[in-house]
N, C-alpha and C. Protein backbone atom coordinates (compact mmCIF):
# COMPACT_ATOMS: atom_id res chain seq x y z
N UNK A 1 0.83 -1.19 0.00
CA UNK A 1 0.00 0.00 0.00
C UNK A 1 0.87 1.24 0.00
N UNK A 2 0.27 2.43 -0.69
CA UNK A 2 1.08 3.52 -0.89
C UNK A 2 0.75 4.30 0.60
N UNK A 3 1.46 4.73 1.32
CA UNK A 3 1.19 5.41 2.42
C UNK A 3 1.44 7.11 2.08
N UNK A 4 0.95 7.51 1.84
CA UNK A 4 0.39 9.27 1.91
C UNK A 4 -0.90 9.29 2.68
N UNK A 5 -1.03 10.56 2.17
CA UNK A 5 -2.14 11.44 3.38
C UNK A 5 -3.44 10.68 2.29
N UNK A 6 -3.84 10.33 1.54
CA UNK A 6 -4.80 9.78 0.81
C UNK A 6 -5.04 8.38 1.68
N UNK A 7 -3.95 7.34 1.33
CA UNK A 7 -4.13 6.30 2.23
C UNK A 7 -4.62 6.49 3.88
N UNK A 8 -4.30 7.31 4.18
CA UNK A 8 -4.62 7.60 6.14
C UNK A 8 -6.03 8.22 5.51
N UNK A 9 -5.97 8.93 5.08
CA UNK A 9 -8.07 9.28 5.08
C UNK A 9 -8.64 8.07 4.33
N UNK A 10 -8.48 7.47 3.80
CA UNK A 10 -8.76 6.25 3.77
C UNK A 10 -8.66 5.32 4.95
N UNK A 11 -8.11 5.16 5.40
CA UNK A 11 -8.04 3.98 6.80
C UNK A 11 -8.99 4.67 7.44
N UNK A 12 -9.14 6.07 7.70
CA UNK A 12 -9.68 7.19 8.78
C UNK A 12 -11.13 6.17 8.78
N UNK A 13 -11.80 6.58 7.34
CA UNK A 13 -12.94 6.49 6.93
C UNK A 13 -13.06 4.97 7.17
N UNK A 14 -12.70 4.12 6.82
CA UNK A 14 -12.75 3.13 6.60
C UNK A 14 -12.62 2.72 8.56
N UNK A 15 -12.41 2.98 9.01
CA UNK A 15 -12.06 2.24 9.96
C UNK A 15 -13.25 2.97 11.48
N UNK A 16 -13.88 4.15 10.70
CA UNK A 16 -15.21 4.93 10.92
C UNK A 16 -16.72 4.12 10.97
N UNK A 17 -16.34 3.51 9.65
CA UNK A 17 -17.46 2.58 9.13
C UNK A 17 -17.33 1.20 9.41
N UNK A 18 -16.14 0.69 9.56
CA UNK A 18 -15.96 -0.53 10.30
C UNK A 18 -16.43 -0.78 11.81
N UNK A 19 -16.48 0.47 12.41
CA UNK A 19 -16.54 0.23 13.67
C UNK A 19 -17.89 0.40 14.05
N UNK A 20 -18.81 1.40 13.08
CA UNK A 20 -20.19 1.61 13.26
C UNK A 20 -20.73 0.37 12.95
N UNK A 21 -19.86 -0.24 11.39
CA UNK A 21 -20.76 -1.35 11.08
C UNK A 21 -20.47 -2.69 10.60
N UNK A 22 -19.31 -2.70 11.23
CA UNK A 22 -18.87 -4.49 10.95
C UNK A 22 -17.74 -4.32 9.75
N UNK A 23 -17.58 -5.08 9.73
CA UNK A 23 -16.77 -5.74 8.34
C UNK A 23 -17.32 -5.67 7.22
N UNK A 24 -18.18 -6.73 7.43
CA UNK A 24 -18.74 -7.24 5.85
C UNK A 24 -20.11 -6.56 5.32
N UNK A 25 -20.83 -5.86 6.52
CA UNK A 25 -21.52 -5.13 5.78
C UNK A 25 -21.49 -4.13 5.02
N UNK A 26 -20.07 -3.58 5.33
CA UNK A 26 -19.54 -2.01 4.46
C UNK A 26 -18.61 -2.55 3.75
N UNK A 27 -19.72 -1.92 2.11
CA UNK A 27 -19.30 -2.24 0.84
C UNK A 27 -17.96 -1.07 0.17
N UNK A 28 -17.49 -1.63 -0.35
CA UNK A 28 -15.89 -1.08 -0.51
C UNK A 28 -16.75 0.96 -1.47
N UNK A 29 -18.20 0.90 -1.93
CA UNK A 29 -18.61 2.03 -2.23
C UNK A 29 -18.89 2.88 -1.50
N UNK A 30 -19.32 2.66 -0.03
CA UNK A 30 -19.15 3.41 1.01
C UNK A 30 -17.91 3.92 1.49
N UNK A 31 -17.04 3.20 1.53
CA UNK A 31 -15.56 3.35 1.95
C UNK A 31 -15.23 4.63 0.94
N UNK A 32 -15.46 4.72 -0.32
CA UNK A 32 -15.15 5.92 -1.26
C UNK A 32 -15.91 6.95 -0.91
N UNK A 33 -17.23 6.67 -0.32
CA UNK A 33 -18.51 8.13 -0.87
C UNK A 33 -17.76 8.88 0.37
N UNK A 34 -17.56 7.55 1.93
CA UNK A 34 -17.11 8.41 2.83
C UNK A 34 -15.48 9.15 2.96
N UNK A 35 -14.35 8.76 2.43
CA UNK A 35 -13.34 9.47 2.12
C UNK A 35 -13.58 10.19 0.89
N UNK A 36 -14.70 10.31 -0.18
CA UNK A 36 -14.17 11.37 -1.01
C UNK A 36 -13.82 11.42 -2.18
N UNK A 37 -13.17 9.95 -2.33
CA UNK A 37 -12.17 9.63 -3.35
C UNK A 37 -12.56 8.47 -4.47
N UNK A 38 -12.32 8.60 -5.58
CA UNK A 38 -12.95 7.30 -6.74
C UNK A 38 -12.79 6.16 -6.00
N UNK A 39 -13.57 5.36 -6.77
CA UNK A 39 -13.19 3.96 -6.73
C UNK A 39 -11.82 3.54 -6.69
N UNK A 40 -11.66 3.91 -8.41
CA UNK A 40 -9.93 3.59 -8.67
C UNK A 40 -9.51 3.96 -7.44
N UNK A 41 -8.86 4.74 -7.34
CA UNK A 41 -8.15 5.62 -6.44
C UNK A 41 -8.10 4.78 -5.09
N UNK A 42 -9.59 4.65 -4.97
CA UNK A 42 -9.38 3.76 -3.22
C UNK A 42 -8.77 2.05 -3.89
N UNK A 43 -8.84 1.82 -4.95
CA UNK A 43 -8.38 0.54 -5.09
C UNK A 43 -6.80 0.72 -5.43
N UNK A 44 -6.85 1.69 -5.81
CA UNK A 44 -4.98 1.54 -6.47
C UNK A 44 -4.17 1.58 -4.63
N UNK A 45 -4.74 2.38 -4.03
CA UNK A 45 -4.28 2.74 -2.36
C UNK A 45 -4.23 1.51 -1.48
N UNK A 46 -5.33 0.77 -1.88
CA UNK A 46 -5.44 -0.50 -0.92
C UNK A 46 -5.17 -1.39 -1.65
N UNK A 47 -5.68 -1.65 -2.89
CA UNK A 47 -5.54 -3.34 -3.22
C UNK A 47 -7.15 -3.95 -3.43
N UNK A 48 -7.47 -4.42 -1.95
CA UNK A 48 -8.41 -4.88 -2.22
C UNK A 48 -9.54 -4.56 -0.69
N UNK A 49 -10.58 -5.18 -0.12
CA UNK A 49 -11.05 -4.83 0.74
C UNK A 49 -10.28 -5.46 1.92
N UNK A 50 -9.53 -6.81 1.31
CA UNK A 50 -8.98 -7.77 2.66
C UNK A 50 -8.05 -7.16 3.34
N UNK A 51 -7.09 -5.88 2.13
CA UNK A 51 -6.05 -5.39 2.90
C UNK A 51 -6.36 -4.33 3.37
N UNK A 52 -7.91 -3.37 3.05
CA UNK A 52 -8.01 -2.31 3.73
C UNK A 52 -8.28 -2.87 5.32
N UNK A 53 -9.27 -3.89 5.60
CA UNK A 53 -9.05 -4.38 6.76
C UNK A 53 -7.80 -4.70 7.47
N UNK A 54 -7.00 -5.49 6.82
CA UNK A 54 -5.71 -5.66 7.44
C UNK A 54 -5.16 -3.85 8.04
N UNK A 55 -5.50 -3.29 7.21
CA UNK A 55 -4.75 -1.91 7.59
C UNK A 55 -5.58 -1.31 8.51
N UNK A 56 -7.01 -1.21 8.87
CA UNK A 56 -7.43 -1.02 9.97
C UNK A 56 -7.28 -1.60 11.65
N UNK A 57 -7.05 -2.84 10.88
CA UNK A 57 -6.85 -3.42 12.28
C UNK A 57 -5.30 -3.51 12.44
N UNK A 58 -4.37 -3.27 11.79
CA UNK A 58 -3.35 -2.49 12.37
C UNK A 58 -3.30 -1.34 13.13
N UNK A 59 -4.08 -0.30 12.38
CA UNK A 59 -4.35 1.04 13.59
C UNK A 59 -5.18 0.71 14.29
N UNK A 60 -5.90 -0.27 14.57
CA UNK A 60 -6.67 -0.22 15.92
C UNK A 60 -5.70 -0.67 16.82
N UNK A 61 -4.52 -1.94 16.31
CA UNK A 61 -3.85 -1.98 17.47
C UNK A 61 -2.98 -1.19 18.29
N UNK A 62 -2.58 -0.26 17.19
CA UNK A 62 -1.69 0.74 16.87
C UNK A 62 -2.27 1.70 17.99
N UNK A 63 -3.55 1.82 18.31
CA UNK A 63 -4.26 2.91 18.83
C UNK A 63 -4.14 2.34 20.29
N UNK A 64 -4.64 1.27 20.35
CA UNK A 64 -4.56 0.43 21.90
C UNK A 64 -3.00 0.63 22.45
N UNK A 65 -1.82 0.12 21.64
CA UNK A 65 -0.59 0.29 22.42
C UNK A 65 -0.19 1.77 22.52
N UNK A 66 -0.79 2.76 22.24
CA UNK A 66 -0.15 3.95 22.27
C UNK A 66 -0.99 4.50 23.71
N UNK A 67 -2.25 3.72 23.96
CA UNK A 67 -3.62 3.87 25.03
C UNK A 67 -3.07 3.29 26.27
N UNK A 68 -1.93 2.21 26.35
CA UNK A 68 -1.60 1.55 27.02
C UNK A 68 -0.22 1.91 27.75
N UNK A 69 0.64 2.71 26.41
CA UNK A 69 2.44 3.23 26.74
C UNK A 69 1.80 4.72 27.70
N UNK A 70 0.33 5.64 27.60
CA UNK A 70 0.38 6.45 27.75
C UNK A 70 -0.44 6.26 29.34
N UNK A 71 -1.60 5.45 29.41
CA UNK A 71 -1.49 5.21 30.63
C UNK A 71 -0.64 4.73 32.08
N UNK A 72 0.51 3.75 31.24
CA UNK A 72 0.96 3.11 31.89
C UNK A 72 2.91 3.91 31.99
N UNK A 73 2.88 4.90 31.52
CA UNK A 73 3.81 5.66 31.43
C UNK A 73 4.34 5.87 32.66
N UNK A 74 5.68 5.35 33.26
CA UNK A 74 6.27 5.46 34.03
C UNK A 74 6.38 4.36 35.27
N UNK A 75 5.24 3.57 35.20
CA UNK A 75 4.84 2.58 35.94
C UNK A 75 5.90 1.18 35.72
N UNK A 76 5.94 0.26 36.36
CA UNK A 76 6.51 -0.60 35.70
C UNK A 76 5.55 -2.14 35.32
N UNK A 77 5.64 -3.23 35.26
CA UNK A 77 5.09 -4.22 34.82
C UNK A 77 3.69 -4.23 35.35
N UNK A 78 3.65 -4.39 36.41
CA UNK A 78 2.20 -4.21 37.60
C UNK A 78 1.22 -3.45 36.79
N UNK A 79 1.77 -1.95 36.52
CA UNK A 79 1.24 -0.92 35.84
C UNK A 79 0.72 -0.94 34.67
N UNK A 80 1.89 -1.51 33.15
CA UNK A 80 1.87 -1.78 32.02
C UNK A 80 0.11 -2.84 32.11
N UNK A 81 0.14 -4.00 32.98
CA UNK A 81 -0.86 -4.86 32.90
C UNK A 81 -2.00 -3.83 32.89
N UNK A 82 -2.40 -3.47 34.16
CA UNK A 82 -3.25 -2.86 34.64
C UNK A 82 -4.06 -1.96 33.60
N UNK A 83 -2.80 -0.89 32.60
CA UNK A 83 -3.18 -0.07 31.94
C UNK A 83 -3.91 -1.04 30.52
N UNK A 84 -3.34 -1.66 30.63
CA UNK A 84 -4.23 -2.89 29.30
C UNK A 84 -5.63 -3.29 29.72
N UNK A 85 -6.30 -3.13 30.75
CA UNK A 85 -6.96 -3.08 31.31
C UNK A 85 -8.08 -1.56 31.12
N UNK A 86 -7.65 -0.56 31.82
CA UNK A 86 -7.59 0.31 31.34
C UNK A 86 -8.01 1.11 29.88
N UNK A 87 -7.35 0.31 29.05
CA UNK A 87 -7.16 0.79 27.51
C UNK A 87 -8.66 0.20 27.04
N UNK A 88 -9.03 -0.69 27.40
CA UNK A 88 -9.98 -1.52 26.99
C UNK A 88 -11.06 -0.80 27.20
N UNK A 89 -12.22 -0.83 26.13
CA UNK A 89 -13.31 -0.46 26.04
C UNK A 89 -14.04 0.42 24.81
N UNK A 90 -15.21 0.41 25.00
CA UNK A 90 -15.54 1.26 24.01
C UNK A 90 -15.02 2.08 22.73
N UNK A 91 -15.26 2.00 21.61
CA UNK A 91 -14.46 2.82 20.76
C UNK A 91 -15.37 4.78 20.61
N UNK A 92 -16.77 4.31 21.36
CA UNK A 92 -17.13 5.74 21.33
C UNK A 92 -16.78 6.32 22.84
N UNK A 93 -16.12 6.13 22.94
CA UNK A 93 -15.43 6.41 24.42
C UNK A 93 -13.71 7.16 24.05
N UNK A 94 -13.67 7.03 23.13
CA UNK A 94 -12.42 7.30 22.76
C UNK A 94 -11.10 6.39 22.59
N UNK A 95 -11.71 5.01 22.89
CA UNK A 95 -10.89 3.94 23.33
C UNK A 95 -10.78 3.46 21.57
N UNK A 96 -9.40 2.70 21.58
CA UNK A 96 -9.72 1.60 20.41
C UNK A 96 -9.95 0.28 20.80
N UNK A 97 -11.25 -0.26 20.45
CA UNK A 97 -11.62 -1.59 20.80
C UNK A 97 -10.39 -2.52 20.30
N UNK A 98 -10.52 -3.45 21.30
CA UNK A 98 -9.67 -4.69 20.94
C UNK A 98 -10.67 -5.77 20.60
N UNK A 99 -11.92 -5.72 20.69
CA UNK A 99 -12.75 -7.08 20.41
C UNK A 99 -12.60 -7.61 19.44
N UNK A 100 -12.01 -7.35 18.11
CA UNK A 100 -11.39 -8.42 16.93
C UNK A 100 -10.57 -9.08 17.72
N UNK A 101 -9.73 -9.11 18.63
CA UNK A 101 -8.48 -9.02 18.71
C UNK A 101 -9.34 -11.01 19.08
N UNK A 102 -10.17 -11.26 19.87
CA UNK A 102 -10.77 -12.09 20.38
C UNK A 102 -11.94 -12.57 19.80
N UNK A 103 -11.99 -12.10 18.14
CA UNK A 103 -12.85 -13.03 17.32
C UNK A 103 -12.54 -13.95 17.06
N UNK A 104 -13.73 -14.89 16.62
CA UNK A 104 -14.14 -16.20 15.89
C UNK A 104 -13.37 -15.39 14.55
N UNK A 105 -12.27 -16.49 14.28
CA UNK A 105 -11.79 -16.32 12.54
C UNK A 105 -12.33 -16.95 11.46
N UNK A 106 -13.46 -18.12 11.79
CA UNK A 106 -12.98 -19.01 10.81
C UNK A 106 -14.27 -18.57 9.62
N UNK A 107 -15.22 -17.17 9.75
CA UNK A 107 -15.59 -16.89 8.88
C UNK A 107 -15.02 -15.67 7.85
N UNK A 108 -13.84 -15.14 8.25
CA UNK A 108 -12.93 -14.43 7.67
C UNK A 108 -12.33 -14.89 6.76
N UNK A 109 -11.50 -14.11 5.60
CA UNK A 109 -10.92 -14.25 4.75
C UNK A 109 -9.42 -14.89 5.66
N UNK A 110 -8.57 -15.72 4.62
CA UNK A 110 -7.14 -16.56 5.20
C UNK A 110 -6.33 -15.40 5.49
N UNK A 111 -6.01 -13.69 4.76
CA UNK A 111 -5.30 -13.07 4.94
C UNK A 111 -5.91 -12.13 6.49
N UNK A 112 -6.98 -11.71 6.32
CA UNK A 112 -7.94 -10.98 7.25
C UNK A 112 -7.57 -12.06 8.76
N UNK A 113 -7.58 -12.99 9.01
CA UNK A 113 -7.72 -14.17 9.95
C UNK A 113 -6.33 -14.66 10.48
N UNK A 114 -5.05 -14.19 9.40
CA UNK A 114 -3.88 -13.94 9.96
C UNK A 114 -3.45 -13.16 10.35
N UNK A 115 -4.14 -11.72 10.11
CA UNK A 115 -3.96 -10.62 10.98
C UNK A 115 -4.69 -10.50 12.23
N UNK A 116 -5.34 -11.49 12.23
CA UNK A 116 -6.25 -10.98 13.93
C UNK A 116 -5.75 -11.98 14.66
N UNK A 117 -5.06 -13.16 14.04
CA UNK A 117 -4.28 -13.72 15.25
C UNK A 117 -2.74 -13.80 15.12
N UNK A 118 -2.25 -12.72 14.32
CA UNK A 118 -0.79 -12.31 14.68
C UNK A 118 -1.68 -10.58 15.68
N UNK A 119 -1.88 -10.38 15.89
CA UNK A 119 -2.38 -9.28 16.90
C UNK A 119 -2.69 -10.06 18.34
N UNK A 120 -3.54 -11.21 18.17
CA UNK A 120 -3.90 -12.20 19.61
C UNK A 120 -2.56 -12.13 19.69
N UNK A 121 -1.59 -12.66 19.19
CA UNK A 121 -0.49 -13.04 19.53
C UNK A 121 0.39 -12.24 20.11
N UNK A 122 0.29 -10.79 19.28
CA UNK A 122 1.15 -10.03 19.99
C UNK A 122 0.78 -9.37 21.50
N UNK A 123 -0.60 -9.43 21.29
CA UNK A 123 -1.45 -8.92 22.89
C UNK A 123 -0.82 -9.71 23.66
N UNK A 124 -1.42 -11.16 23.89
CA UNK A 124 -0.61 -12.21 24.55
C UNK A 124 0.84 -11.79 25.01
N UNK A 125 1.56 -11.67 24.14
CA UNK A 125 3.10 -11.81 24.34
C UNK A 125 3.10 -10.20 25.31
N UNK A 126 2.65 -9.69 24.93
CA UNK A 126 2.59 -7.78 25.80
C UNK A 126 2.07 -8.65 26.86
N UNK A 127 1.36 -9.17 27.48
CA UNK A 127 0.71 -9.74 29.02
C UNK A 127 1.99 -10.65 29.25
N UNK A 128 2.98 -11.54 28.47
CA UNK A 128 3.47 -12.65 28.91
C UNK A 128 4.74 -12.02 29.49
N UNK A 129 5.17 -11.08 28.71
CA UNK A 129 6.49 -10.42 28.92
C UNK A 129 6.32 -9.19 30.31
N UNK A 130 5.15 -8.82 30.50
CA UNK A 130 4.78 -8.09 31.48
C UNK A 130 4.50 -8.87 32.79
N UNK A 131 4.17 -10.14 32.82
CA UNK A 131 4.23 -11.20 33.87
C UNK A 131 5.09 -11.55 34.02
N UNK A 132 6.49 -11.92 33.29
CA UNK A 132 7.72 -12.56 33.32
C UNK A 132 8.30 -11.34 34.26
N UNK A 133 8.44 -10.30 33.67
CA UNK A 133 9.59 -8.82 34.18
C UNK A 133 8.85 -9.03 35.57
N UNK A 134 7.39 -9.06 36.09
CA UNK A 134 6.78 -8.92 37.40
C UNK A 134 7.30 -9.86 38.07
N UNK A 135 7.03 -11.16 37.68
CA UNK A 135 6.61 -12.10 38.77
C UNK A 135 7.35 -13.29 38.37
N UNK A 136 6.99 -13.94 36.73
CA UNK A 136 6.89 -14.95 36.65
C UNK A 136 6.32 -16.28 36.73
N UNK A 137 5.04 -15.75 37.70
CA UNK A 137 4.03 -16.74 38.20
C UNK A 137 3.47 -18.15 37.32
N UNK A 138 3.70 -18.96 37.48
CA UNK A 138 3.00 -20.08 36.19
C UNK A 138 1.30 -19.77 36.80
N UNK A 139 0.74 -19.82 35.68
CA UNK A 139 -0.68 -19.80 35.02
C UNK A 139 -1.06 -18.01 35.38
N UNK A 140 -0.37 -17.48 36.05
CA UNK A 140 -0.91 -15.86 35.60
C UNK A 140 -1.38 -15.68 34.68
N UNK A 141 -0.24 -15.81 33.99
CA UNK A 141 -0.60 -15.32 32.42
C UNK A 141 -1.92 -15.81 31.69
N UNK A 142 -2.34 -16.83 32.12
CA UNK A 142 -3.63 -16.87 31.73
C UNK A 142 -4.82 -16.58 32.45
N UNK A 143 -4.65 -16.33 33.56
CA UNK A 143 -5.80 -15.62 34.17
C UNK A 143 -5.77 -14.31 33.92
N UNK A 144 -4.81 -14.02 33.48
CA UNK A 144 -5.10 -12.33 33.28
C UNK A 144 -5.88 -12.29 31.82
N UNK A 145 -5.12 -13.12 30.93
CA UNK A 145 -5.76 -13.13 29.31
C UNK A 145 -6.99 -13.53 29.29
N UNK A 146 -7.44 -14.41 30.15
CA UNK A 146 -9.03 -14.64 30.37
C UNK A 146 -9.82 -13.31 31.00
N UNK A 147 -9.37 -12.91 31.74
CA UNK A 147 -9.38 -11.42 32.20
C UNK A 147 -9.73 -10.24 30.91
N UNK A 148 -8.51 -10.34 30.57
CA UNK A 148 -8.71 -9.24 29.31
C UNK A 148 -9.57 -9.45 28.22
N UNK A 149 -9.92 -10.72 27.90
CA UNK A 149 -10.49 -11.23 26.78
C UNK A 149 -12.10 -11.17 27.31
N UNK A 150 -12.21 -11.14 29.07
CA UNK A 150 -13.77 -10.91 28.74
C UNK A 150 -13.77 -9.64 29.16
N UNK A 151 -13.33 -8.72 29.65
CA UNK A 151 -13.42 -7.47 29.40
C UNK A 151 -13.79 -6.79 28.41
N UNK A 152 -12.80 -7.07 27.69
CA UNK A 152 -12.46 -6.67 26.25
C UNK A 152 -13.88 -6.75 25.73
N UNK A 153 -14.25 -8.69 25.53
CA UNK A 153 -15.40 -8.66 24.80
C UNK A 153 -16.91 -8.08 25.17
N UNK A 154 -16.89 -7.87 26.69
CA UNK A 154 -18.03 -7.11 27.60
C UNK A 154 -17.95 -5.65 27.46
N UNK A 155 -16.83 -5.12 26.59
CA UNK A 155 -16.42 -3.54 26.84
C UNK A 155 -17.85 -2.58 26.00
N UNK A 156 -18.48 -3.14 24.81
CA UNK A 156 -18.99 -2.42 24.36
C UNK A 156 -20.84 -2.90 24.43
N UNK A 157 -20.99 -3.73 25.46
CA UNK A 157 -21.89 -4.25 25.48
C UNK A 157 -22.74 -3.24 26.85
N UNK A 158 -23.87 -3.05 27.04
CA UNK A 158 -24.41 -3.04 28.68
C UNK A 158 -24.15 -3.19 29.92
N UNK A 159 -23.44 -1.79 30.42
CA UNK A 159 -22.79 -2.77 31.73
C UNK A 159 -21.27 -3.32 31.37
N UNK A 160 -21.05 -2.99 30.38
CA UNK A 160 -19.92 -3.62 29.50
C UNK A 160 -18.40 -2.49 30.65
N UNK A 161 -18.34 -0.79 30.97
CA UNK A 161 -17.83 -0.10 31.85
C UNK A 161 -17.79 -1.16 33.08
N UNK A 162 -18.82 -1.53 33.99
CA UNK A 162 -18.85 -2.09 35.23
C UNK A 162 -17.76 -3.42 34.99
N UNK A 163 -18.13 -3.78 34.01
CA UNK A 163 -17.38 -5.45 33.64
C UNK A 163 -16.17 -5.37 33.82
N UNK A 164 -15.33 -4.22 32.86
CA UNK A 164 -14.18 -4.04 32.39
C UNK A 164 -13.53 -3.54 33.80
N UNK A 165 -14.53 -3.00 34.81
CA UNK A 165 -13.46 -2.06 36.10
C UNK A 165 -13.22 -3.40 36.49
N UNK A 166 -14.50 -4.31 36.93
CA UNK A 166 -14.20 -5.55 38.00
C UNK A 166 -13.05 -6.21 37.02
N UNK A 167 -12.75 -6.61 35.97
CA UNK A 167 -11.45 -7.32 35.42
C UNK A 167 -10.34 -6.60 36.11
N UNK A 168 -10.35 -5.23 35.56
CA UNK A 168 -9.65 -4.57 36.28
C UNK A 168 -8.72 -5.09 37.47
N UNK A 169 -9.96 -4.86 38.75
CA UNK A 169 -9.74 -5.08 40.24
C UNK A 169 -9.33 -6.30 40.43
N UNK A 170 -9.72 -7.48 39.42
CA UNK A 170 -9.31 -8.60 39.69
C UNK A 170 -7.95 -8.78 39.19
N UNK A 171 -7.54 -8.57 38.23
CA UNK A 171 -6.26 -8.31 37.69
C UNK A 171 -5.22 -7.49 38.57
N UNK A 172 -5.90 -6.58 39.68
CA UNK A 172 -4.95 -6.31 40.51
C UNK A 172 -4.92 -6.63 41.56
N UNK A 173 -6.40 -7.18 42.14
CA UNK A 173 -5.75 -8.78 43.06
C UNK A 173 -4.72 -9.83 43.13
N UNK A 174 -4.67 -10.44 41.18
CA UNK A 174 -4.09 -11.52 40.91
C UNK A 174 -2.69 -11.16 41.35
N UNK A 175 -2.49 -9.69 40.95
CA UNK A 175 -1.27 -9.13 40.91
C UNK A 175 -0.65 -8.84 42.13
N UNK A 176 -1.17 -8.90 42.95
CA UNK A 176 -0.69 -8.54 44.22
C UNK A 176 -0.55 -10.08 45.46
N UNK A 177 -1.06 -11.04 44.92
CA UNK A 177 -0.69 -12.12 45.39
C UNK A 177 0.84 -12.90 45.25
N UNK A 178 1.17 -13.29 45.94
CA UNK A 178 2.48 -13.73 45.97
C UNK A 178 3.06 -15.00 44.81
């Protein structure tokens, strides 16, 4: 993909309409009416729709670790967790959702479905490496990722705020046990 200021109002838009309305219901003609720009134009920039997704859900992750370095700024491992915590929620909140991050793949495209679990993966490894520097604890690491993963997926739901604090609190229980 060509990266200029065309491509970023493209992702902008695109990743506007992804979040109001899914994936697959927003047709690659919306993606143009709402940036502005031809057809061509949005196709020569992206390729195709699989990689405009791929490129959104790069900046969503992109958006979460910058949600996470800025909360957790200065803190050390304890902190870093916590703020992942934190980061989570709502995208009309100002947050970038992570709930792809913890989709069902197997109705996705093969390229679309390797990007959402090289992202699981890298989330993971941000919790594994943040438990190692802390503690080291065997099975932390997965109580916290069970942690984050229903947070995460409760973040934009009803009650979805209350959900995400108690992960939270529990995550800094886990953390404070020996």
């Amino acid at each position: 993909m060509d990266d200029d200021g065309g491509l970023r109002g493209v992702i902008e838009s695109a990743s506007r309409l992804f979040r109001a309305q899914g994936f697959e219901p927003v047709p690659m003609h919306a993606v143009r009416d709402e940036s502005g720009i031809s057809l061509r134009r949005l196709y020569q920039l992206v390729g195709s729709k699989d990689a405009l997704i791929v490129a959104v859900l790069q900046r969503w992750i992109d958006e979460w670790a910058r949600e996470v370095a800025l909360r957790s700024n200065g803190t050390g491992p304890g902190g870093r967790i916590l703020a992942m915590f934190e980061a989570v929620g709502p995208p009309a909140e100002g947050r970038s959702s992570l709930d792809f991050v913890f989709a069902d793949t197997s109705a996705m495209s093969d390229r679309v479905a390797a990007a959402v679990d090289a992202h699981r993966a890298w989330v993971l490894d941000q919790v594994r490496e943040q438990v190692k520097a802390l503690t080291g604890t065997p099975g932390l690491v997965s109580r916290l990722w069970v942690l984050l993963a229903g947070a995460t997926a409760l973040s934009a739901t009803p009650g979805g705020p209350e959900a995400s604090a108690a992960a939270r609190l529990l995550a800094a229980e886990l953390l404070q046990k020996p």
